[in-house]
N, C-alpha and C. Protein backbone atom coordinates (compact mmCIF):
# COMPACT_ATOMS: atom_id res chain seq x y z
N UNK A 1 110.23 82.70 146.40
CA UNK A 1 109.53 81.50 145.99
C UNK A 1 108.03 81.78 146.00
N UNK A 2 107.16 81.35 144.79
CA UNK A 2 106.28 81.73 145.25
C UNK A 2 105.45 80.65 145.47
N UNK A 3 103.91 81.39 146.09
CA UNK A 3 102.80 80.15 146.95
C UNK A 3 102.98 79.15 146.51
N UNK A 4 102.28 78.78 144.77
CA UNK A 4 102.01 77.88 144.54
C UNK A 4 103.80 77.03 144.07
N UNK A 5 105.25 76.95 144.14
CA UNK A 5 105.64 76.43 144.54
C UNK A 5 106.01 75.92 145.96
N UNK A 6 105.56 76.51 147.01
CA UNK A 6 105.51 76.09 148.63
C UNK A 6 104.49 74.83 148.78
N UNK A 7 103.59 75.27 147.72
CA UNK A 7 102.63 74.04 148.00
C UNK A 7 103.24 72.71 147.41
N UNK A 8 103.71 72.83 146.35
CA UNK A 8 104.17 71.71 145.22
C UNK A 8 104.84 71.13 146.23
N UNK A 9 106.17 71.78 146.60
CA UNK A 9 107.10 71.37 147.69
C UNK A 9 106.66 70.81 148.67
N UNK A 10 105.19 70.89 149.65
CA UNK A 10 104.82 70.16 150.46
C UNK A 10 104.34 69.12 149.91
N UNK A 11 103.33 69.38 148.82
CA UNK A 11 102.72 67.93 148.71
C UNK A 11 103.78 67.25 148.09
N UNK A 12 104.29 67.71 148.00
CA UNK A 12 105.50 66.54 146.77
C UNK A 12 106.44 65.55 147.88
N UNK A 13 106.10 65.81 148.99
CA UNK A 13 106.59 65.11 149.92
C UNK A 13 105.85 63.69 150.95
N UNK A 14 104.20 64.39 150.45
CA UNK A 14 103.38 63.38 150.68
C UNK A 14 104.03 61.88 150.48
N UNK A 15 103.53 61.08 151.93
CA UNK A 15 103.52 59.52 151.13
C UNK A 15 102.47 58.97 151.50
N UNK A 16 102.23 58.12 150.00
CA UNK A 16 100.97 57.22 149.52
C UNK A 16 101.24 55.93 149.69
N UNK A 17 99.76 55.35 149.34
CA UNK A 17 99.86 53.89 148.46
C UNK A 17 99.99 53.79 147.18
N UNK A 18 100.66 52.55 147.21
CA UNK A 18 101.06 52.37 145.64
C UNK A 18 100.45 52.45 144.86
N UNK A 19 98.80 52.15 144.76
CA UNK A 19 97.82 52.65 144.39
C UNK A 19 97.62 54.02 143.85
N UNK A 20 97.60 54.45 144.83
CA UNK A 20 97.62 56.43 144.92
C UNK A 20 98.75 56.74 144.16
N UNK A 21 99.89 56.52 144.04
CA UNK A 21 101.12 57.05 143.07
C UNK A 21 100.75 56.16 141.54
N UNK A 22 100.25 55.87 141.64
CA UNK A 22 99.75 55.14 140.39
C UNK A 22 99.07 56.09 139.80
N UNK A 23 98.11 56.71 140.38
CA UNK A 23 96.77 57.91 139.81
C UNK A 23 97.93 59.12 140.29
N UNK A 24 98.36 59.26 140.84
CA UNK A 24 99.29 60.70 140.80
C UNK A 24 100.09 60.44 139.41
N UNK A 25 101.22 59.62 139.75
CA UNK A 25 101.60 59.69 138.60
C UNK A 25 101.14 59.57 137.05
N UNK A 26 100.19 59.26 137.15
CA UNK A 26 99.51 58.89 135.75
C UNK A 26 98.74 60.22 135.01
N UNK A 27 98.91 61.21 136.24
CA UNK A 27 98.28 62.39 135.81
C UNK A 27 99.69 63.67 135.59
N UNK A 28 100.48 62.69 136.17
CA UNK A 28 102.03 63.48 135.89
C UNK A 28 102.36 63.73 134.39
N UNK A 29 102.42 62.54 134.13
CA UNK A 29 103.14 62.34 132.66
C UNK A 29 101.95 62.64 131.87
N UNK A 30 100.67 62.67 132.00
CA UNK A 30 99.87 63.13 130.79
C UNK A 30 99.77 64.38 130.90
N UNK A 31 100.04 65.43 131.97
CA UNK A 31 100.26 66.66 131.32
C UNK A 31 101.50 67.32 131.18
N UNK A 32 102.71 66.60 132.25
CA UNK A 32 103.60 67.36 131.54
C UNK A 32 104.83 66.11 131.27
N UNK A 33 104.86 65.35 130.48
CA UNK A 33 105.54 64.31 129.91
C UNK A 33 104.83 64.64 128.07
N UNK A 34 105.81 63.97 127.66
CA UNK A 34 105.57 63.49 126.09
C UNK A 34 105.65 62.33 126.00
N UNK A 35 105.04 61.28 124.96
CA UNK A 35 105.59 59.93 125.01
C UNK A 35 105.91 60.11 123.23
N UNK A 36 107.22 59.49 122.90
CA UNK A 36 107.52 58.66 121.59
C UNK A 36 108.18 57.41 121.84
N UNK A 37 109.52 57.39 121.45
CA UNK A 37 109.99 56.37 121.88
C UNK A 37 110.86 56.32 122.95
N UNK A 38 110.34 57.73 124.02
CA UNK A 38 110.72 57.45 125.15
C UNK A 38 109.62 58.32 125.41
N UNK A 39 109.70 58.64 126.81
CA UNK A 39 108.91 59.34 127.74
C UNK A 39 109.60 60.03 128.75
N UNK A 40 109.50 61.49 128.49
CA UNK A 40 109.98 63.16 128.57
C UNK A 40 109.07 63.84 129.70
N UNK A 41 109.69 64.12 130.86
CA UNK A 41 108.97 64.77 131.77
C UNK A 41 109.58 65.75 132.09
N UNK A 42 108.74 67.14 131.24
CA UNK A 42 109.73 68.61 132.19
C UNK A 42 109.17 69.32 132.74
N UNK A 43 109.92 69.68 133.81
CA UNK A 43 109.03 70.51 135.00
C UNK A 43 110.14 71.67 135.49
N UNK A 44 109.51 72.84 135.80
CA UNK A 44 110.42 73.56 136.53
C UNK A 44 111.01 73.81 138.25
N UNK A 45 109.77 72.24 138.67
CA UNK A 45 109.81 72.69 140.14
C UNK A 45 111.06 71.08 140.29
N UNK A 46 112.04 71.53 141.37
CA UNK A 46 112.89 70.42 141.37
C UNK A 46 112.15 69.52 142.30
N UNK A 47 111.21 69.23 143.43
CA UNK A 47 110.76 68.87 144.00
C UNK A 47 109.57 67.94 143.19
N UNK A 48 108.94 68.36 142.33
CA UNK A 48 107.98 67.55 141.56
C UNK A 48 108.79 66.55 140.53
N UNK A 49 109.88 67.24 140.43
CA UNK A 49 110.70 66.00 139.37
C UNK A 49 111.55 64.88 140.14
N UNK A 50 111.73 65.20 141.30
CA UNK A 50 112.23 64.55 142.47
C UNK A 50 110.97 62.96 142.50
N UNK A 51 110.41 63.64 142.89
CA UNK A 51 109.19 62.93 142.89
C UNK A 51 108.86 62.17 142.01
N UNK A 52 108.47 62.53 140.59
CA UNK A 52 108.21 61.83 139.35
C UNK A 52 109.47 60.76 139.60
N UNK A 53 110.84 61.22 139.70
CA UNK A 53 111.84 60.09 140.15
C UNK A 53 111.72 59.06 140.66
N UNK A 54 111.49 59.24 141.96
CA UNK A 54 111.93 58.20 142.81
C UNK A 54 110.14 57.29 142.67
N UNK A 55 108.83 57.96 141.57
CA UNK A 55 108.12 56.90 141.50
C UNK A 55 108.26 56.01 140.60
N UNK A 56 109.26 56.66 139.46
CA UNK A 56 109.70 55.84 138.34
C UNK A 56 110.39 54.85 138.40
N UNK A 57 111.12 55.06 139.47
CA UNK A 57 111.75 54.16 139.96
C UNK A 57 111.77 53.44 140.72
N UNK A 58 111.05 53.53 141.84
CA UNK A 58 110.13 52.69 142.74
C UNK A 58 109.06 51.86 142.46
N UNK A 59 108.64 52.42 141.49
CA UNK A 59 107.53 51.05 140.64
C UNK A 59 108.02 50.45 139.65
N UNK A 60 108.89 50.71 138.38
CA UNK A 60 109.24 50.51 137.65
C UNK A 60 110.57 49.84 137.47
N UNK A 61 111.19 50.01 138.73
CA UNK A 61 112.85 49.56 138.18
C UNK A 61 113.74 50.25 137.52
N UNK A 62 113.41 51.58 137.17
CA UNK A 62 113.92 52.01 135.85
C UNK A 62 114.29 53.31 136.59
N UNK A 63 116.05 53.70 136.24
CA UNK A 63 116.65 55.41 136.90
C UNK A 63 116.44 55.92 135.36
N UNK A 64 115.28 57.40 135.57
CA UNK A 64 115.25 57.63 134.36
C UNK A 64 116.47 58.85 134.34
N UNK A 65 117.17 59.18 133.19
CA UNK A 65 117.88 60.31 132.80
C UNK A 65 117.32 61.15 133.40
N UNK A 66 118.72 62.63 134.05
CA UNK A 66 118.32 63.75 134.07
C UNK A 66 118.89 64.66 133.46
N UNK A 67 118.51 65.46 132.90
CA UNK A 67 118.44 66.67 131.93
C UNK A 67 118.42 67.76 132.86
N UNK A 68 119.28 68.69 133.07
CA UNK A 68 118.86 70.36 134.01
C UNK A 68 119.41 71.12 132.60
N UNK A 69 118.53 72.13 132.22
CA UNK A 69 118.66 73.59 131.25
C UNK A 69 118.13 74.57 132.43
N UNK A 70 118.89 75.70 131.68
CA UNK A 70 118.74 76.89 132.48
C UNK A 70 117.23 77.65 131.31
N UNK A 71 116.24 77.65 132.56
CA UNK A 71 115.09 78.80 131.42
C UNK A 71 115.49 79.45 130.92
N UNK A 72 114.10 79.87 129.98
CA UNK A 72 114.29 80.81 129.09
C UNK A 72 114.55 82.23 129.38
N UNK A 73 115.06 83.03 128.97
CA UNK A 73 115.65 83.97 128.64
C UNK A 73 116.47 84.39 130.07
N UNK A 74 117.39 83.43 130.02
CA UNK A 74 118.43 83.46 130.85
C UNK A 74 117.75 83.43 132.34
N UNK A 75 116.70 83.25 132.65
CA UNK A 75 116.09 83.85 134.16
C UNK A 75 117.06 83.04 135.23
N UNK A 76 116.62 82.94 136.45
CA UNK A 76 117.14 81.91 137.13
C UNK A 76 116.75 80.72 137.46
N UNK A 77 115.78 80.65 137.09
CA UNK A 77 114.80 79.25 136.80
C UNK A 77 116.03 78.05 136.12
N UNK A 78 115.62 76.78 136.57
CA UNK A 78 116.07 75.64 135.64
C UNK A 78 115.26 75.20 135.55
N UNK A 79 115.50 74.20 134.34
CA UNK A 79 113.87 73.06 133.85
C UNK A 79 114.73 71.95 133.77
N UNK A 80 113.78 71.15 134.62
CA UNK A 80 114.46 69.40 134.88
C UNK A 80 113.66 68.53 134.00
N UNK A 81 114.21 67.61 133.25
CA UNK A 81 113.62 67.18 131.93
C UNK A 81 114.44 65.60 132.50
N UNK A 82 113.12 64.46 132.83
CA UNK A 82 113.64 63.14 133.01
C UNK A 82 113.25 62.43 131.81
N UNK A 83 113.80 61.40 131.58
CA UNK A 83 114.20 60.78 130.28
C UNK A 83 113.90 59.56 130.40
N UNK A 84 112.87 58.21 130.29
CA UNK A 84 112.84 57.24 130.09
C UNK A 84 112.58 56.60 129.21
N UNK A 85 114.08 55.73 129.02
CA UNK A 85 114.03 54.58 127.90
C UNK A 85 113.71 53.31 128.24
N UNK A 86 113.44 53.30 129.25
CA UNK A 86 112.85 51.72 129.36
C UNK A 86 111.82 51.32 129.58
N UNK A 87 110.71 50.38 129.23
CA UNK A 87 109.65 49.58 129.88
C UNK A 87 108.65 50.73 129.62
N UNK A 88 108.84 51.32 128.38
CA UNK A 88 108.06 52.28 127.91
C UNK A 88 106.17 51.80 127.31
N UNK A 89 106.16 50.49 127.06
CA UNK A 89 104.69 50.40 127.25
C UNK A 89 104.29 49.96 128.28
N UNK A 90 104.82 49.04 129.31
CA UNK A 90 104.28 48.83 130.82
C UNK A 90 103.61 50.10 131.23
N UNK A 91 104.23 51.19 131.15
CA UNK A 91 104.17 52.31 131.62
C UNK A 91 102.94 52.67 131.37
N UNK A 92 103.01 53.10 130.12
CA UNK A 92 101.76 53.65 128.93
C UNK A 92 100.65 52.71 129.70
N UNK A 93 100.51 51.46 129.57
CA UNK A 93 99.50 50.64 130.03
C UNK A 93 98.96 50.54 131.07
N UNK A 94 100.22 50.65 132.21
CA UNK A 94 99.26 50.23 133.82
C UNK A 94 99.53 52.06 133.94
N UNK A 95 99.34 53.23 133.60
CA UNK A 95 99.00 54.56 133.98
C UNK A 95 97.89 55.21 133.02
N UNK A 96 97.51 54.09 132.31
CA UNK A 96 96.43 54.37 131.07
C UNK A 96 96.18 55.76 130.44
N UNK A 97 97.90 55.55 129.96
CA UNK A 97 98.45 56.97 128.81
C UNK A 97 97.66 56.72 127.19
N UNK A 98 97.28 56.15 127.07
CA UNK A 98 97.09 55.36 125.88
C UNK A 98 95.54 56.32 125.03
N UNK A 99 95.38 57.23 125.78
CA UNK A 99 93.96 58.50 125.06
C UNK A 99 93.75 59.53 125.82
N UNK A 100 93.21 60.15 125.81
CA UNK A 100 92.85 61.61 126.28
C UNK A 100 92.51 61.44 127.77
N UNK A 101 91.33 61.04 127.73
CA UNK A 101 90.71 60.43 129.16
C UNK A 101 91.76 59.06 129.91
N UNK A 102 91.94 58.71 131.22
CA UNK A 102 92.63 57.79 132.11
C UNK A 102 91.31 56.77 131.79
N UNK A 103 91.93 55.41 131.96
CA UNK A 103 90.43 54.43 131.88
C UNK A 103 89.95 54.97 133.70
N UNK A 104 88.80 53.75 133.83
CA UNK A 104 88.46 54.46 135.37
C UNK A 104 89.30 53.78 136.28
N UNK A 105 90.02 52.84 136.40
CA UNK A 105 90.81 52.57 137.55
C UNK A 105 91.97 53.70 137.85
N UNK A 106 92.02 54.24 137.35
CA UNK A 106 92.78 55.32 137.57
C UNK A 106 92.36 56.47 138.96
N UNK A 107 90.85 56.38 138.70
CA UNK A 107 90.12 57.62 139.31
C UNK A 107 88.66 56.62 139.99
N UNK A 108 89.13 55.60 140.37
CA UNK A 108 88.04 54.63 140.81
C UNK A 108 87.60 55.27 141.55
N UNK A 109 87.86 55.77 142.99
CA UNK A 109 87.63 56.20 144.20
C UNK A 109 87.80 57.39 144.54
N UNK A 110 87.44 58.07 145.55
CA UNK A 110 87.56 58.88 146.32
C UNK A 110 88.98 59.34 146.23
N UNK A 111 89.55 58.27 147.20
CA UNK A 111 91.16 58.73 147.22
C UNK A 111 91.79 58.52 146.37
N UNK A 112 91.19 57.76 144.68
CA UNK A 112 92.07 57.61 143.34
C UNK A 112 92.08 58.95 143.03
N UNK A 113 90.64 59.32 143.57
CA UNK A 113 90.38 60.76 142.42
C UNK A 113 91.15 62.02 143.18
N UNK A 114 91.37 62.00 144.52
CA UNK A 114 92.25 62.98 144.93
C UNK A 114 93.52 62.92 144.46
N UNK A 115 93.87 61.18 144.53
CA UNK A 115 95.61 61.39 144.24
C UNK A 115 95.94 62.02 142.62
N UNK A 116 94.99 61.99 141.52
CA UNK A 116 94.75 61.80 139.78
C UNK A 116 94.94 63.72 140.23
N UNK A 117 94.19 64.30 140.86
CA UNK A 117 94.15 65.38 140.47
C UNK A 117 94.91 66.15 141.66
N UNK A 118 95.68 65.42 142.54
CA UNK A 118 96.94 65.87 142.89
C UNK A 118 98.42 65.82 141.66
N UNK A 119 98.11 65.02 141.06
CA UNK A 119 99.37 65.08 139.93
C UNK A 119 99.10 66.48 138.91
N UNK A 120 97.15 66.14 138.57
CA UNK A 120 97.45 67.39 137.79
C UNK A 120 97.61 69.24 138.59
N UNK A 121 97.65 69.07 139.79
CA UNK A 121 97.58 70.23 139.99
C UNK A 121 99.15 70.27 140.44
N UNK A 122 100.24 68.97 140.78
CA UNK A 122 101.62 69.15 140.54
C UNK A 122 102.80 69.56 139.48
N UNK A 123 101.70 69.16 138.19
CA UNK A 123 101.96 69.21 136.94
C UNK A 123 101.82 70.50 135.99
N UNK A 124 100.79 71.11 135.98
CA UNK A 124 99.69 71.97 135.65
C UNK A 124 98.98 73.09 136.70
N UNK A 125 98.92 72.57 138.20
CA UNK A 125 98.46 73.46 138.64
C UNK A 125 99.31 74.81 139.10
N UNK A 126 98.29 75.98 139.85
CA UNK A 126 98.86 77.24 140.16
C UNK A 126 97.81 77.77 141.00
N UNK A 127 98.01 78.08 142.58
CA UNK A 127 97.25 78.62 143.21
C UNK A 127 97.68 79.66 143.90
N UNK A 128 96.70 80.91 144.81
CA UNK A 128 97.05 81.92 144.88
C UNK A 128 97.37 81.92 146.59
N UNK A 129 97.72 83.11 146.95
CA UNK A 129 97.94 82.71 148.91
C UNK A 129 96.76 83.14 148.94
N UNK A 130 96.28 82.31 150.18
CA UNK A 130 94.43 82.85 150.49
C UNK A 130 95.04 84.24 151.02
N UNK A 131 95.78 84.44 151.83
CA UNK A 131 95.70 85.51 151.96
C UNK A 131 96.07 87.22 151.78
N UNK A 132 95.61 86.79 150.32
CA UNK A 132 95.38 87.88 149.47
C UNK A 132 94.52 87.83 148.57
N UNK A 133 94.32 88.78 147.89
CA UNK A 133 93.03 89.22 147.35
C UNK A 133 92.65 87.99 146.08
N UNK A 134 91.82 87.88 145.66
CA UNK A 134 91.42 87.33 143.96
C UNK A 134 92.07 85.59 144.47
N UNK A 135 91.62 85.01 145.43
CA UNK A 135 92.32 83.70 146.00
C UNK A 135 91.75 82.69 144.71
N UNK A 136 92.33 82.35 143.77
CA UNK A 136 91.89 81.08 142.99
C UNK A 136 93.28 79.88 142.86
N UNK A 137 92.51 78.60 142.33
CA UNK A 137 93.13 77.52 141.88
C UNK A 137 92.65 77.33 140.39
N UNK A 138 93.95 77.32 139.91
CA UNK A 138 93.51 77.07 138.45
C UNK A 138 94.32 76.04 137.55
N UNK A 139 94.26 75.07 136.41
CA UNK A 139 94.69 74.58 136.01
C UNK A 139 95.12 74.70 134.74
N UNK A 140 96.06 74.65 133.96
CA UNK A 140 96.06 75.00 132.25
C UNK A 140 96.36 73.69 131.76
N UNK A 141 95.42 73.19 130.55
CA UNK A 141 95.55 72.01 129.53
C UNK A 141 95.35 72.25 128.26
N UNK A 142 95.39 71.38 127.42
CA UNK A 142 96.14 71.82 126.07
C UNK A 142 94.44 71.35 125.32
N UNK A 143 93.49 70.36 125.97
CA UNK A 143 92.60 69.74 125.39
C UNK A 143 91.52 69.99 126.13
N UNK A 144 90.11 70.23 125.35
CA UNK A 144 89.01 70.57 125.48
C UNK A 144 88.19 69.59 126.16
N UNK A 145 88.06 68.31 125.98
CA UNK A 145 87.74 67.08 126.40
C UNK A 145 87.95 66.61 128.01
N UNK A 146 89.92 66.84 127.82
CA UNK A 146 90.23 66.75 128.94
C UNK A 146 90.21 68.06 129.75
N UNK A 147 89.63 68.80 130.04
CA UNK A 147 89.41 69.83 130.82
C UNK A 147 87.96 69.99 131.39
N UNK A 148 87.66 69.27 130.29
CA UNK A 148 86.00 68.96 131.01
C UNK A 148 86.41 67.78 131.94
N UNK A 149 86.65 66.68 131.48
CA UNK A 149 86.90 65.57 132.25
C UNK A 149 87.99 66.16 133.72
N UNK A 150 88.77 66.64 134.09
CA UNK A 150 89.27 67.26 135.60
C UNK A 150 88.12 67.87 136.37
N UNK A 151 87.45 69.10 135.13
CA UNK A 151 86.32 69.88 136.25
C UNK A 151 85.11 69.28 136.38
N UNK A 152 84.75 67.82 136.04
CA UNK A 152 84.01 66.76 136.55
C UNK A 152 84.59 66.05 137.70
N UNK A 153 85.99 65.97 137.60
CA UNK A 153 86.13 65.13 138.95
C UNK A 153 86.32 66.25 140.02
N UNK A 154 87.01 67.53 139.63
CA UNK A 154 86.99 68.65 140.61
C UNK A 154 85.28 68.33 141.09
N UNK A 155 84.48 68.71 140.21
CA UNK A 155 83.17 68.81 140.90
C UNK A 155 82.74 67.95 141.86
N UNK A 156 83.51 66.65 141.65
CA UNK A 156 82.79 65.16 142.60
C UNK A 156 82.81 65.76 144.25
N UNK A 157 84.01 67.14 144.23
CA UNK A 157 83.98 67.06 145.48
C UNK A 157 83.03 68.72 145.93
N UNK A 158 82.56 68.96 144.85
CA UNK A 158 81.71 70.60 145.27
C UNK A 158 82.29 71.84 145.01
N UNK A 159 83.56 71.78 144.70
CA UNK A 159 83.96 73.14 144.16
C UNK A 159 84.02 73.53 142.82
N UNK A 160 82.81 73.28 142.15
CA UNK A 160 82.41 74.61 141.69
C UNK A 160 83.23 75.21 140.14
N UNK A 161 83.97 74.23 139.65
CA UNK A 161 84.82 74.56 138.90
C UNK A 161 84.33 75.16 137.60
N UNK A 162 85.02 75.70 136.53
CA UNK A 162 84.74 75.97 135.17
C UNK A 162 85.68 75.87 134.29
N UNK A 163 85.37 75.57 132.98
CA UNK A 163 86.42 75.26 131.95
C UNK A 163 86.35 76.76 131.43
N UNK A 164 87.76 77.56 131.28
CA UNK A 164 87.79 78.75 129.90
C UNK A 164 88.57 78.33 129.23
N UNK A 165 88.45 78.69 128.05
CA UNK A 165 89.24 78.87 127.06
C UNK A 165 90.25 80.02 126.84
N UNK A 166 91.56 79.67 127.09
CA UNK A 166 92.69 80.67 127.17
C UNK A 166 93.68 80.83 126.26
N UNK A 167 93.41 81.28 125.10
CA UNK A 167 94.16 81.22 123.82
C UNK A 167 94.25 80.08 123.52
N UNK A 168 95.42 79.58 123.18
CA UNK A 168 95.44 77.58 122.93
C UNK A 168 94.94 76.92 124.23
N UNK A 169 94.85 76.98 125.26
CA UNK A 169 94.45 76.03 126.33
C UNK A 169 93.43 76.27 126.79
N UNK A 170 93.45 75.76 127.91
CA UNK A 170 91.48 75.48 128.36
C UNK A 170 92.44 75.43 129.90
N UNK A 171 91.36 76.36 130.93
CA UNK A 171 91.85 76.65 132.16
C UNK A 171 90.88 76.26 132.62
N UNK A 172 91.09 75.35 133.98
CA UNK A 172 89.95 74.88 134.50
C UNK A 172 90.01 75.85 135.73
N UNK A 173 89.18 76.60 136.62
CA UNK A 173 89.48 77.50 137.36
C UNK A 173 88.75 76.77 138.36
N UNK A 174 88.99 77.49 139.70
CA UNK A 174 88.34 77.47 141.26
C UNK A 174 88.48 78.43 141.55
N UNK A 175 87.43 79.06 142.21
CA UNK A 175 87.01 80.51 143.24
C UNK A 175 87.10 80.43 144.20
């Protein structure tokens, strides 16, 4: 297993305020969810989809579908893919899916802005064991905008972040 699933696995066990799973989750589904006429969350860690679960359903009312495929090229990996058909603009609305950027209640505070960019680093992130060499945290997103907008709130707290550009995505890094 590696680091950065040990970490997922701990924090994914964290408990919040309803508040706080509000900005976690809202940073869930905008990087790794789709919305059409449902809303598609796939992840490979079972612990983060666990999670996305029981908030979907704990705020919402709603057991979303589960989907398990075996990765690609046969590995041993599975990818858990949850499925919601219901109450699909509530959703969109009070997690302010609705553009690139979250409105600011999302990331009002201190502890909004930790829980917002605890989802994306549940979602998206990948960090190294400190103890070994080249120790970074890094993030991969699909949008230029929004990658500035994370390594602004990364910055609120001093580390230092930077946006690259990584073939199609934009990596927000930490040293």
């Amino acid at each position: 297993m590696s680091f950065t699933s040990i970490v997922k696995n701990e924090v994914s066990k964290l408990q919040l305020q309803d508040i706080e799973n509000i900005s976690e989750l809202s940073a869930l589904i905008r990087n790794i969810g789709t919305i059409n006429e449902t809303i598609k969350i796939t992840s490979e860690n079972a612990s983060v989809t666990r999670r996305v679960f029981n908030l979907i359903k704990d705020k919402y009312n709603v057991t979303p579908n589960i989907i398990v495929r075996r990765g690609f090229n046969f590995n041993k990996n599975y990818i858990y893919i949850l499925e919601i058909t219901h109450k699909i603009e509530q959703i969109i609305e009070d997690l302010s899916l609705e553009s690139n950027i979250p409105k600011q209640y999302i990331y009002d505070d201190q502890d909004l802005t930790a829980s917002y960019l605890r989802g994306v680093f549940l979602g998206v992130g990948s960090i190294n064991d400190p103890k070994k060499s080249r120790y970074h945290l890094e993030f991969l997103v699909n949008n230029l905008e929004y990658a500035k907008f994370i390594s602004n709130l990364l910055n609120k707290f001093d580390l230092n972040s930077k946006v690259i550009k990584r073939e199609t995505k934009y990596m927000i890094y930490i040293k």
